[in-house]
C-alpha atoms as a PDB file:
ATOM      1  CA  UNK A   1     128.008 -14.048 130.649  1.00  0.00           C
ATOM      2  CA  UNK A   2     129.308 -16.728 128.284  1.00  0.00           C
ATOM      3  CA  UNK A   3     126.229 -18.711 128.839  1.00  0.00           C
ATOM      4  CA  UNK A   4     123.477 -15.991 128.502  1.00  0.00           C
ATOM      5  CA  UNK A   5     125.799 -14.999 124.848  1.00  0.00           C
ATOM      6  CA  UNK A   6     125.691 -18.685 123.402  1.00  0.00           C
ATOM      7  CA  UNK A   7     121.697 -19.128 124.495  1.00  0.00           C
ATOM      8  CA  UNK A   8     121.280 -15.498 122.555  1.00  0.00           C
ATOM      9  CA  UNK A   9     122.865 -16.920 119.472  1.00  0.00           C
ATOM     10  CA  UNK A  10     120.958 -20.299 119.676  1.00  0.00           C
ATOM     11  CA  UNK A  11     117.685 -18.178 120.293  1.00  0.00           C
ATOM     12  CA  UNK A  12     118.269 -15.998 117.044  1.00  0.00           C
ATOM     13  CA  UNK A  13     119.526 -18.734 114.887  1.00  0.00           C
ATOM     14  CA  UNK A  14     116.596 -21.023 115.857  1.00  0.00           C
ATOM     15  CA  UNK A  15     114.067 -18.007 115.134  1.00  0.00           C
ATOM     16  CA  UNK A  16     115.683 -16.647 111.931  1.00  0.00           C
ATOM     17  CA  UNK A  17     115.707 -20.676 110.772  1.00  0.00           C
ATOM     18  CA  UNK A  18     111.509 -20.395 111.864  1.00  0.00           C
ATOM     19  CA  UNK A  19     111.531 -17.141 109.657  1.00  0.00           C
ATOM     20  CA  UNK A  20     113.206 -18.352 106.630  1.00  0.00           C
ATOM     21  CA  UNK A  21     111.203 -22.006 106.888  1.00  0.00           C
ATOM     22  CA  UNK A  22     107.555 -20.871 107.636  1.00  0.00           C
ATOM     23  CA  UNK A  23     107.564 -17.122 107.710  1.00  0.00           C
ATOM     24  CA  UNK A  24     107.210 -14.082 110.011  1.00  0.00           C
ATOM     25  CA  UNK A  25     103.808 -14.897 111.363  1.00  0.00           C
ATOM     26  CA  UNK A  26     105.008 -18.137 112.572  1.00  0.00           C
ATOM     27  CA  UNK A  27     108.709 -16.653 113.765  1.00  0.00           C
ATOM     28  CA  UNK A  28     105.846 -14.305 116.723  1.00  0.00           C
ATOM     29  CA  UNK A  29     104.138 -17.133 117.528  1.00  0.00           C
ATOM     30  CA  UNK A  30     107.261 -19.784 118.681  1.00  0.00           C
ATOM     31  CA  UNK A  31     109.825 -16.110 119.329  1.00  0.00           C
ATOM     32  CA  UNK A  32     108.356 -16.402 122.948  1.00  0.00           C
ATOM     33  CA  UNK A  33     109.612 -19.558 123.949  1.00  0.00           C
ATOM     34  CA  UNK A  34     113.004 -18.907 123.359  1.00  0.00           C
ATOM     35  CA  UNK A  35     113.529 -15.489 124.987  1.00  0.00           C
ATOM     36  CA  UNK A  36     111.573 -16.950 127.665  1.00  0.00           C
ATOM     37  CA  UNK A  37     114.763 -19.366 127.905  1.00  0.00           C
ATOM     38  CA  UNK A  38     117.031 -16.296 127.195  1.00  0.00           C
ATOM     39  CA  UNK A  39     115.276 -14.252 130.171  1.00  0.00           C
ATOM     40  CA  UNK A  40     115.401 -17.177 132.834  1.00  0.00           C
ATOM     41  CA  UNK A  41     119.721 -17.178 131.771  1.00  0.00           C
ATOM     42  CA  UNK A  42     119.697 -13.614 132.044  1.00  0.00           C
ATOM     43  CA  UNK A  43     117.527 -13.808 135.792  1.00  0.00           C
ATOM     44  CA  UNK A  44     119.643 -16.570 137.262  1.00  0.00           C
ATOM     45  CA  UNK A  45     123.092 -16.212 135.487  1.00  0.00           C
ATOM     46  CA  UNK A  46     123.389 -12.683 135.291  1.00  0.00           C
ATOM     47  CA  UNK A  47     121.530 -10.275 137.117  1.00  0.00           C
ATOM     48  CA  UNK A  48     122.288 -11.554 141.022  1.00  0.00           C
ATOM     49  CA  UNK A  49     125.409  -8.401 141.625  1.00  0.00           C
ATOM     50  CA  UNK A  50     126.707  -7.110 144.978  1.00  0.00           C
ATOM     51  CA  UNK A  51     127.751  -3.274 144.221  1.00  0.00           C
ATOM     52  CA  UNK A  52     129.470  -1.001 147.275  1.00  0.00           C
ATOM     53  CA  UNK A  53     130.108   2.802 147.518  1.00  0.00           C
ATOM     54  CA  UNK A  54     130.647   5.053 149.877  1.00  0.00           C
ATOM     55  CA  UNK A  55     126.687   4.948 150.482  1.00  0.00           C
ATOM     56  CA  UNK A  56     126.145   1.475 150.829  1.00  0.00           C
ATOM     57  CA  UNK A  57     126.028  -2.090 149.744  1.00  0.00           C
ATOM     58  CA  UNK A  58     123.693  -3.057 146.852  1.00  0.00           C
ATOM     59  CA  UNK A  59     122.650  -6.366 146.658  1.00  0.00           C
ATOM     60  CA  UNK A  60     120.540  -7.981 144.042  1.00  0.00           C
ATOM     61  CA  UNK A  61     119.208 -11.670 144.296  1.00  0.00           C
ATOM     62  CA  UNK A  62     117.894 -13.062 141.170  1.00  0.00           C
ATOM     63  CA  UNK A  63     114.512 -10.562 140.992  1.00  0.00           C
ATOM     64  CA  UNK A  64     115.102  -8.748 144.806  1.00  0.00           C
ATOM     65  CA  UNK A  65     116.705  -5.358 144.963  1.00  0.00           C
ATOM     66  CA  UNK A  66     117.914  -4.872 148.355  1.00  0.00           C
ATOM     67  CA  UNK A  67     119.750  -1.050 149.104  1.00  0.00           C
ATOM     68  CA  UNK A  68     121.778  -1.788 152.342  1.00  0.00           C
ATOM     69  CA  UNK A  69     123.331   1.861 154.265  1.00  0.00           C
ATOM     70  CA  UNK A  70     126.709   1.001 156.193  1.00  0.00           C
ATOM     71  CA  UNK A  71     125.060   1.906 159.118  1.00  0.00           C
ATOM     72  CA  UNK A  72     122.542  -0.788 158.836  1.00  0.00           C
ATOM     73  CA  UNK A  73     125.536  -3.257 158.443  1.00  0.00           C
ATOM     74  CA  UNK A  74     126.787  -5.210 161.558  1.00  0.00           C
ATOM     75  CA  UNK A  75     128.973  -7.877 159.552  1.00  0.00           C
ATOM     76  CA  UNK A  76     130.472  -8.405 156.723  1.00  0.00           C
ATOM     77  CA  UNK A  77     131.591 -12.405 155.728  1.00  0.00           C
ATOM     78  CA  UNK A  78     132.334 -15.197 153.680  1.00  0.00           C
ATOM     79  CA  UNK A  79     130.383 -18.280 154.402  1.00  0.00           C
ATOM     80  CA  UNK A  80     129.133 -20.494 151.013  1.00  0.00           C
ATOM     81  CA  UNK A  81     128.097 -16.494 149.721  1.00  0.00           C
ATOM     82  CA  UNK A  82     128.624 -12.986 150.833  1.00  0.00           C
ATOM     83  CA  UNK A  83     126.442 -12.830 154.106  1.00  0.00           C
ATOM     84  CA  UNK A  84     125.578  -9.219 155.186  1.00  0.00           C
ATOM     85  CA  UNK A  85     124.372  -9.316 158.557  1.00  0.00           C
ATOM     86  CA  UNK A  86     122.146  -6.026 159.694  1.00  0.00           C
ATOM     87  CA  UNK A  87     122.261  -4.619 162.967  1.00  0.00           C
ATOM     88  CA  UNK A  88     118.637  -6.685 163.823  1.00  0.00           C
ATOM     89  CA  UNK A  89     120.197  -9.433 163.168  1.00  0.00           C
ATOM     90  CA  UNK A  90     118.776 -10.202 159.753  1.00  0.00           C
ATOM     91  CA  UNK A  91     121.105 -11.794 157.247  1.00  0.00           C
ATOM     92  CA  UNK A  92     121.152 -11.326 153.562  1.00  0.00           C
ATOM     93  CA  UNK A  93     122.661 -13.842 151.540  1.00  0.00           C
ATOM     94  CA  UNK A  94     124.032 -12.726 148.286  1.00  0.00           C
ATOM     95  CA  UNK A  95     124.224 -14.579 145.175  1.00  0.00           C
ATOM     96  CA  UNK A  96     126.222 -12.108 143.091  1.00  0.00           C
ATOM     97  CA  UNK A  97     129.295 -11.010 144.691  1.00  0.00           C
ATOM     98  CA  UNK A  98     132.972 -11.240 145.780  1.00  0.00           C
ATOM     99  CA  UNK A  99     134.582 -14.003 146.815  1.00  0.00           C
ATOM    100  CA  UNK A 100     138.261 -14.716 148.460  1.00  0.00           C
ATOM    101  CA  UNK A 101     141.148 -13.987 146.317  1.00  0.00           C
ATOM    102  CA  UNK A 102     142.789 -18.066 147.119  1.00  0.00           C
ATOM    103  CA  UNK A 103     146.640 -17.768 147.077  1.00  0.00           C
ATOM    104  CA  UNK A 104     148.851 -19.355 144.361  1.00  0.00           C
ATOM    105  CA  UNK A 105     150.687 -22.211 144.328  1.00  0.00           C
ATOM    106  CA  UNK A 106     154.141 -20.970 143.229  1.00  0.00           C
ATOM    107  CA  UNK A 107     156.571 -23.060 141.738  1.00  0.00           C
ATOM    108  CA  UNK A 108     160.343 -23.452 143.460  1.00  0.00           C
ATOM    109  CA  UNK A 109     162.172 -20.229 142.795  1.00  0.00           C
ATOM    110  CA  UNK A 110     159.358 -17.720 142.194  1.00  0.00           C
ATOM    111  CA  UNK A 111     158.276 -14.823 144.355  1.00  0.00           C
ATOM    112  CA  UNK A 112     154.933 -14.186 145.027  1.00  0.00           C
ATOM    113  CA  UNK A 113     153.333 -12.302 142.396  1.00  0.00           C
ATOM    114  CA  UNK A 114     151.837  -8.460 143.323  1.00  0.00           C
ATOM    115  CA  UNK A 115     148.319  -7.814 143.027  1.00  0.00           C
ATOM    116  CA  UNK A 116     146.945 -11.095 144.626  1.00  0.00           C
ATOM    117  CA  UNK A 117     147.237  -9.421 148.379  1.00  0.00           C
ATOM    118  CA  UNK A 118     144.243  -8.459 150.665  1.00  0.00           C
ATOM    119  CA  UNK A 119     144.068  -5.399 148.640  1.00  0.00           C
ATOM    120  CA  UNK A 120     142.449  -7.353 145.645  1.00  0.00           C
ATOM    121  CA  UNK A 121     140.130  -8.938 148.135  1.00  0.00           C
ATOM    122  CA  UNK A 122     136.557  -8.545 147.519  1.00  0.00           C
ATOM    123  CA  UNK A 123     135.191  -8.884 151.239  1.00  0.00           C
ATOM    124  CA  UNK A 124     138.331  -6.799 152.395  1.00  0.00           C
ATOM    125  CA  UNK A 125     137.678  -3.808 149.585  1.00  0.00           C
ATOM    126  CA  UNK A 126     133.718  -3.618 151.154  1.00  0.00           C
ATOM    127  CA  UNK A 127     134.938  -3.765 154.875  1.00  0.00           C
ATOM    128  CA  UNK A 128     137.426  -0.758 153.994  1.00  0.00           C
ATOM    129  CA  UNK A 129     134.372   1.247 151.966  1.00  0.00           C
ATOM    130  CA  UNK A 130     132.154   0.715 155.345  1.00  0.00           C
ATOM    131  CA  UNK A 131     135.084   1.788 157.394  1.00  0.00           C
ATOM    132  CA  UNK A 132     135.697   4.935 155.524  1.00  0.00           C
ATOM    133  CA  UNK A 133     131.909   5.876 155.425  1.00  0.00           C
ATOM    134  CA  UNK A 134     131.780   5.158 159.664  1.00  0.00           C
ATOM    135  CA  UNK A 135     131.900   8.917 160.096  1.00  0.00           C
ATOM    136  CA  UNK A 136     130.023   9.914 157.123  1.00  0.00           C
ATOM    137  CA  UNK A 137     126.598   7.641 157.285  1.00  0.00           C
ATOM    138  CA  UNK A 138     122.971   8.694 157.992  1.00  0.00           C
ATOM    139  CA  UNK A 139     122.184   6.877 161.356  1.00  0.00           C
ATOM    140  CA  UNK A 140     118.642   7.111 160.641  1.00  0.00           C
ATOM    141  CA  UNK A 141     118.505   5.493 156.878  1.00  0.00           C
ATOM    142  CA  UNK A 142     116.616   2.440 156.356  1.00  0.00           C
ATOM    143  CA  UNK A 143     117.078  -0.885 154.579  1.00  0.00           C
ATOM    144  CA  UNK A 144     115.124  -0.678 150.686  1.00  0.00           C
ATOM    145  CA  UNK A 145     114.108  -3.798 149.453  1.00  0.00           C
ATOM    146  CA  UNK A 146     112.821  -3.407 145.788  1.00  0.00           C
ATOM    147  CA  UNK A 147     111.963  -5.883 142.784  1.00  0.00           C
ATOM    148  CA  UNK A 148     114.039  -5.401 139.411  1.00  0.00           C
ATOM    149  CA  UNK A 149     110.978  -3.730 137.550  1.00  0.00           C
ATOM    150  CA  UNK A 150     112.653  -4.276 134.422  1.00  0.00           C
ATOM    151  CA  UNK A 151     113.111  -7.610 134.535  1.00  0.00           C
ATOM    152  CA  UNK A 152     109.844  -8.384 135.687  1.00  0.00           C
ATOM    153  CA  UNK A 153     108.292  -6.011 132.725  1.00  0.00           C
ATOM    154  CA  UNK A 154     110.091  -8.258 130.186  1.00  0.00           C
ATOM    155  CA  UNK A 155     109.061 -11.141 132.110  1.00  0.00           C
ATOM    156  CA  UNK A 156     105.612 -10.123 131.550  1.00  0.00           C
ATOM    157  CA  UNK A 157     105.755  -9.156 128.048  1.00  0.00           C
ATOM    158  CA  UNK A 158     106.975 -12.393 127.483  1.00  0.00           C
ATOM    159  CA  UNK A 159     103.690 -14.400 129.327  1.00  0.00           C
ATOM    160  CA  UNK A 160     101.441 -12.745 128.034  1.00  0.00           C
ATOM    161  CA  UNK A 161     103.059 -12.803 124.292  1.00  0.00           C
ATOM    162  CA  UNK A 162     103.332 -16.665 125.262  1.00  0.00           C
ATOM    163  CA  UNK A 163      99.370 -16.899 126.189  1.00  0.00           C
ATOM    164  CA  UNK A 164      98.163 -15.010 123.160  1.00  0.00           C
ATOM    165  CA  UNK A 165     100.388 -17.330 121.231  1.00  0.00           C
ATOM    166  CA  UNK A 166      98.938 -20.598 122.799  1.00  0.00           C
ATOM    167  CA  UNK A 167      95.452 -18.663 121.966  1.00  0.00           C
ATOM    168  CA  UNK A 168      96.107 -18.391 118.222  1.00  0.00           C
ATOM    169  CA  UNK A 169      97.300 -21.667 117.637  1.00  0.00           C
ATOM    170  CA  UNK A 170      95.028 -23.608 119.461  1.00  0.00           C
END
């Protein structure tokens, strides 16, 4: 988040500087470049998320939507990422997503402190949401895998702002 705020800064200081020096006309034709910058932050930094409900898991990697039911879900681990595996045996891999809670070194004298537990634990807080939802799932509902159609709108504003661009100036 930190990164994709400090490349939005630079991006608006460097195209208010190209309004101020040469002018509006000139600010549209180099704005692209930038935000195209600002976008591929957002994409990579940003956007990859694991959500879970009571539904399901949603999993988004970089510009791939995937909408996972529990009963589609065989396992549920920590390898380098989140790995969902699905009951064929397909595995998705998640970019965005919990992790371990690691335990804390305490110094001599001091208790553990509350709130670290397995309770705080990612992984463990999606294997108790599929647990509770055993009884409650649709047997019969499929795996959804989507694109982020907003994303990939901007992303195409952007080109083709970019080409038309290139085409004035050259």
């Amino acid at each position: 988040m930190l990164l994709l705020v400090l490349t939005s800064v630079v991006a608006a200081l460097l195209l208010v500087d190209a309004a101020v020096r040469s002018g509006l006309v000139n600010t549209l034709l180099l704005a692209p470049w930038p935000l195209l910058v600002v976008w591929c932050v957002y994409v990579v930094g940003l956007a990859s998320d694991v959500r879970a409900d009571e539904r399901g898991v949603q999993v988004q990697n970089l510009l791939r939507r995937i909408e996972i039911p529990w009963s589609r879900v065989q396992r549920i681990a920590m390898r380098w990422q989140l790995e969902i595996t699905l009951v064929d045996d397909a595995v998705v891999s998640c970019f965005g997503g919990p992790s371990r809670t690691r335990a804390r070194r305490l110094a001599p004298g001091r208790v553990k402190e509350e709130g670290v537990a397995e309770t705080d634990d990612g992984i463990a807080a999606m294997k108790r949401l599929r647990a509770n939802a055993a009884g409650s799932v649709d047997a019969d509902a499929r795996v959804q895998r989507t694109w982020d159609w907003p994303a990939l709108t901007a992303l195409a504003v952007l080109v083709v702002w970019a080409a038309v661009a290139v085409a004035v100036t050259r």
